[in-house]
C-alpha atoms as a PDB file:
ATOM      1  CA  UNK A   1      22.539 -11.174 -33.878  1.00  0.00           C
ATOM      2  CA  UNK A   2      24.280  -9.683 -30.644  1.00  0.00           C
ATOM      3  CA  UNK A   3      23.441  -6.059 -32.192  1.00  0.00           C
ATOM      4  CA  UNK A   4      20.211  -6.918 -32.494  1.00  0.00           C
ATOM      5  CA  UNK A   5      19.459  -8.102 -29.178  1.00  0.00           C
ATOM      6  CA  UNK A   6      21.264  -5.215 -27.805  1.00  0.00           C
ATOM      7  CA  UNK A   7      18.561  -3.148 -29.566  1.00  0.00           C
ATOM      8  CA  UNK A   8      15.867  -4.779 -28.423  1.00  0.00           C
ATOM      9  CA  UNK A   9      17.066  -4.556 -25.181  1.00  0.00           C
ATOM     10  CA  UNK A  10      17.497  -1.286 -24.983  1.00  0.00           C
ATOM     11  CA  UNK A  11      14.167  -0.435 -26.638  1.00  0.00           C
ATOM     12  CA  UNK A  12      12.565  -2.393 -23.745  1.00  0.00           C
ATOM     13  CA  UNK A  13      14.574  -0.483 -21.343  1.00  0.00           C
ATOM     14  CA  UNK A  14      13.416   2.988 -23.116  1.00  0.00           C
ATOM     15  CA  UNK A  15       9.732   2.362 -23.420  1.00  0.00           C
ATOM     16  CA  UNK A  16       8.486   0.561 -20.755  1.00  0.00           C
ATOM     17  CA  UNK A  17       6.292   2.953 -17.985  1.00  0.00           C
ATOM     18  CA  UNK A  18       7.950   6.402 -17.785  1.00  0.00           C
ATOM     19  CA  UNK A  19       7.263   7.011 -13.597  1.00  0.00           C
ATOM     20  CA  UNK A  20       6.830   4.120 -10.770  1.00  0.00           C
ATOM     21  CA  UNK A  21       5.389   5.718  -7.483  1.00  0.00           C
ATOM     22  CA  UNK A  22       4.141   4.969  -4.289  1.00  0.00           C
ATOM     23  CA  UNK A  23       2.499   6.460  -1.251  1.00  0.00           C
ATOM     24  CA  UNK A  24       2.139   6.072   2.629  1.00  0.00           C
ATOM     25  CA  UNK A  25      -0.719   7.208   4.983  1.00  0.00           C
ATOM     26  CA  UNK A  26       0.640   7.980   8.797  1.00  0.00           C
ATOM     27  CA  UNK A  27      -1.750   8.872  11.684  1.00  0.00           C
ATOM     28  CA  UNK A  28       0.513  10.232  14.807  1.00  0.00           C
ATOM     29  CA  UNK A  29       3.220   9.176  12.974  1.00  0.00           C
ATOM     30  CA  UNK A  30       2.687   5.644  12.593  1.00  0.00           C
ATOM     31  CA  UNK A  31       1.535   4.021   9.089  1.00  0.00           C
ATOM     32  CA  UNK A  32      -1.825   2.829   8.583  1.00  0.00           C
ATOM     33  CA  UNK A  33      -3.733   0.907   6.579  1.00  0.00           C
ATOM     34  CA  UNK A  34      -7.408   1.910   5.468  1.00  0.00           C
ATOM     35  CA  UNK A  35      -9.724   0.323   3.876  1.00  0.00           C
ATOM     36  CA  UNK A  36     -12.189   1.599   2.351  1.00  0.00           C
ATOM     37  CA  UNK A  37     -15.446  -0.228   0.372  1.00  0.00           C
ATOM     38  CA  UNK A  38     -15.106   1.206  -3.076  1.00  0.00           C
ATOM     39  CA  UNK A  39     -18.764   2.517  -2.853  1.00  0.00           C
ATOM     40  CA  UNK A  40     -17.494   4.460  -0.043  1.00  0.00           C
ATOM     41  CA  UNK A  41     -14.879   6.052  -1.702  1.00  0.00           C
ATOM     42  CA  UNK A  42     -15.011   9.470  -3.130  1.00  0.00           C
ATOM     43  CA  UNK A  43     -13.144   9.388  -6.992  1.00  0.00           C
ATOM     44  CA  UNK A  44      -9.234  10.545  -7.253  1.00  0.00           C
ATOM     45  CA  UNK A  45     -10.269  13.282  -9.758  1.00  0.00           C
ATOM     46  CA  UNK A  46     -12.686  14.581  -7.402  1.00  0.00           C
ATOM     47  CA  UNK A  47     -10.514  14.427  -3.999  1.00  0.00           C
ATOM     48  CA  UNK A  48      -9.658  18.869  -3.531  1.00  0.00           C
ATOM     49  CA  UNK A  49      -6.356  19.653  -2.914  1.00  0.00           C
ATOM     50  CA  UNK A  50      -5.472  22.733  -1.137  1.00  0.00           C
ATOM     51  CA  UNK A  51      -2.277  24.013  -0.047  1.00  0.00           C
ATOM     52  CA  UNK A  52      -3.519  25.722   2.704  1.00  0.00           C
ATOM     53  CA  UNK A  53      -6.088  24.569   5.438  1.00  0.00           C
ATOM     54  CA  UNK A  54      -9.952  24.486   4.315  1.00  0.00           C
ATOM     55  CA  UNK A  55     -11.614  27.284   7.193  1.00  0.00           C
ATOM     56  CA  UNK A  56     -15.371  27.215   5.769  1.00  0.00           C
ATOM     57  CA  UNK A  57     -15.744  23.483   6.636  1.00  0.00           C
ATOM     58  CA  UNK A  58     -15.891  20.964   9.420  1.00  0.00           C
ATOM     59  CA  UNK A  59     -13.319  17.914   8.838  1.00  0.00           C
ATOM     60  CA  UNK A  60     -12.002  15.005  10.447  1.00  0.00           C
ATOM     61  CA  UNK A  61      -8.414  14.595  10.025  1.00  0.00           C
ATOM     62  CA  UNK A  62      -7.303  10.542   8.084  1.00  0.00           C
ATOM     63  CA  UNK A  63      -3.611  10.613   8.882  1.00  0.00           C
ATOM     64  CA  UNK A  64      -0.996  12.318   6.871  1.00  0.00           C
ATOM     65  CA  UNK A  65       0.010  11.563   3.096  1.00  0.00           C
ATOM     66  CA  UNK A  66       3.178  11.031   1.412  1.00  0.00           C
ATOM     67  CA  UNK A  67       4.484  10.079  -1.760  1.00  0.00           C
ATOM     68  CA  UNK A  68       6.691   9.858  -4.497  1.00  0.00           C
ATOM     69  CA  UNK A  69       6.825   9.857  -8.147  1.00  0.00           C
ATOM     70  CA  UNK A  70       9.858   8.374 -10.096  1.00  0.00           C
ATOM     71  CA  UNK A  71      11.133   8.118 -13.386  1.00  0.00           C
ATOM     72  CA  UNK A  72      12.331   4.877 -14.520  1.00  0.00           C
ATOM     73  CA  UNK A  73      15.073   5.365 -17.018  1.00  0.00           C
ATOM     74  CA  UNK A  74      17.103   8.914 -17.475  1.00  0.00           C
ATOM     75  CA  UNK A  75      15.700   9.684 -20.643  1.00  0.00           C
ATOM     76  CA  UNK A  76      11.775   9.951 -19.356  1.00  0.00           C
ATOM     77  CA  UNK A  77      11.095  13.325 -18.356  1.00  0.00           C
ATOM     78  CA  UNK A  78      11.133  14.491 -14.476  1.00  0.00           C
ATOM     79  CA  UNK A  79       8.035  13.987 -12.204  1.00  0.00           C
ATOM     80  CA  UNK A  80       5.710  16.680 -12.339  1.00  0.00           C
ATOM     81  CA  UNK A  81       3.790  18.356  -9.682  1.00  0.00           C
ATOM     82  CA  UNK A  82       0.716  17.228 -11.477  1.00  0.00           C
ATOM     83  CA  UNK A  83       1.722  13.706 -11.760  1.00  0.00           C
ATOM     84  CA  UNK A  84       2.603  14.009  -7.787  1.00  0.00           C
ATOM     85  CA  UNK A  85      -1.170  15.383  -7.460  1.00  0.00           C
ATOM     86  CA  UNK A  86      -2.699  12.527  -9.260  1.00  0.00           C
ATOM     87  CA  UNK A  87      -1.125  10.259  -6.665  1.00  0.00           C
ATOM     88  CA  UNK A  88      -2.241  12.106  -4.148  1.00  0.00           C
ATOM     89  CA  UNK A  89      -5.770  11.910  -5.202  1.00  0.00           C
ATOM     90  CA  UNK A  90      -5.550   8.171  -5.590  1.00  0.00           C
ATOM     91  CA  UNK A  91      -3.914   7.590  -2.137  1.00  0.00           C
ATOM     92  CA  UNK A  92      -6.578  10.003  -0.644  1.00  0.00           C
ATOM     93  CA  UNK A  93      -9.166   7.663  -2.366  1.00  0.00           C
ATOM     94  CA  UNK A  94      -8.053   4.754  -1.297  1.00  0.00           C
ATOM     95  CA  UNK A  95      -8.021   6.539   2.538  1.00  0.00           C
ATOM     96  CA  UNK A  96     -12.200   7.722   1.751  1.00  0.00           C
ATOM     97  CA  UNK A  97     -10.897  10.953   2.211  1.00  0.00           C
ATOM     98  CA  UNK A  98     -12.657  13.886   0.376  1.00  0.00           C
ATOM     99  CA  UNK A  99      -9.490  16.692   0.308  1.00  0.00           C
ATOM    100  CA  UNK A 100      -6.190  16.932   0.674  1.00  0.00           C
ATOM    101  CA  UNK A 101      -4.693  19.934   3.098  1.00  0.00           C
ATOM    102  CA  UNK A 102      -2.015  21.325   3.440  1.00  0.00           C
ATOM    103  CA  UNK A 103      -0.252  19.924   0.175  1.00  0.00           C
ATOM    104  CA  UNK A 104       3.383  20.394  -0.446  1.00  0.00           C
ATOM    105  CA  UNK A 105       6.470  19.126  -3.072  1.00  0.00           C
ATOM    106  CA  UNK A 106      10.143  18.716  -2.687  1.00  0.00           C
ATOM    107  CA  UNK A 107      12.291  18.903  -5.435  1.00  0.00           C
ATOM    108  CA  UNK A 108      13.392  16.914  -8.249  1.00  0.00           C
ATOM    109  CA  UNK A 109      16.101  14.673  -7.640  1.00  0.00           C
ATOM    110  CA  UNK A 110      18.182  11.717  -8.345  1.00  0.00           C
ATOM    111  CA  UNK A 111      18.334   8.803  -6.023  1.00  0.00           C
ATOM    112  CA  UNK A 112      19.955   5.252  -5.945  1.00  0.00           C
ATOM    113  CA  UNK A 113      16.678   3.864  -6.969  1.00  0.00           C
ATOM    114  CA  UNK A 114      15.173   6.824  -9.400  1.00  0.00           C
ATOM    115  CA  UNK A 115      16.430   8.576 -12.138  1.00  0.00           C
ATOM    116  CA  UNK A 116      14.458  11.669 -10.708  1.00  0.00           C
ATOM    117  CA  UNK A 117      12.068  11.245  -8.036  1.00  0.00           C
ATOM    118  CA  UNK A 118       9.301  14.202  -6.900  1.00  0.00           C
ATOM    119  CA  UNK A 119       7.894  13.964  -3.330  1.00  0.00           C
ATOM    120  CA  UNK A 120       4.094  15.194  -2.383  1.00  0.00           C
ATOM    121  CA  UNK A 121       3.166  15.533   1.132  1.00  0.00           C
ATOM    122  CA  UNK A 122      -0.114  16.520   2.464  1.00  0.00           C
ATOM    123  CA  UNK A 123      -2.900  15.731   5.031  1.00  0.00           C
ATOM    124  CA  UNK A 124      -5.891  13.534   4.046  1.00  0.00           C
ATOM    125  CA  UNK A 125      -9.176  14.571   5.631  1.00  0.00           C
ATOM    126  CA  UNK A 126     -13.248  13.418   5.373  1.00  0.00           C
ATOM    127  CA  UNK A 127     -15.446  16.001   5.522  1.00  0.00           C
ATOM    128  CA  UNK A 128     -18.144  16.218   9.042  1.00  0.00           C
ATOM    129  CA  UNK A 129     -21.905  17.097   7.339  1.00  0.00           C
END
């Protein structure tokens, strides 16, 4: 009986979601909170990110993104940098921003509360028509 609960256990442990994240919007360096109507809001698959800055454009700049994307036991595979830009397309969303400038990662690594943990930065911004 103890063997078998031990299994179970541990097969809980090893399948339940493989990455937790979460994400932060800052405008002159303090966090915000945006809401936007969902009719409002452009979808994550369609927000652009760019790594550089977007020249052919007018833009109004949301506040600045960051987040991170963690894997929940040791034996899911590390955060990827397209896992980091999926979050930063839904955070963007959430902002009504339509792009994402100025994107960057950090490395993989392991922290007191992640078995590997991938960090996206980048600046959320609406476009001016």
């Amino acid at each position: 009986m103890r063997k078998l609960l031990a299994i179970t256990l541990t097969a809980i442990l090893l399948t339940g979601c493989a990455t937790w994240s979460h994400g932060e919007l800052k405008k002159d360096g303090e966090a915000v909170q945006v809401t936007v109507d969902e009719k409002d809001r452009v979808a994550p698959e369609k927000i652009q990110l760019v790594e550089g800055d977007i020249l052919d454009r007018k833009y109004e700049v949301l506040g600045d993104l960051s987040v991170v994307v963690n894997k929940t036991t040791i034996f899911n595979a590390d955060p990827t940098k397209e896992m980091v830009d999926k979050k930063l397309q839904e955070s963007a969303s959430v902002a009504g921003a339509d792009a994402v400038i100025q994107v960057r990662y950090g490395t993989v690594g392991v922290s007191l509360t992640s078995w590997g943990s991938l960090e996206g930065k980048g600046r959320a911004v609406k476009f001016i028509n």
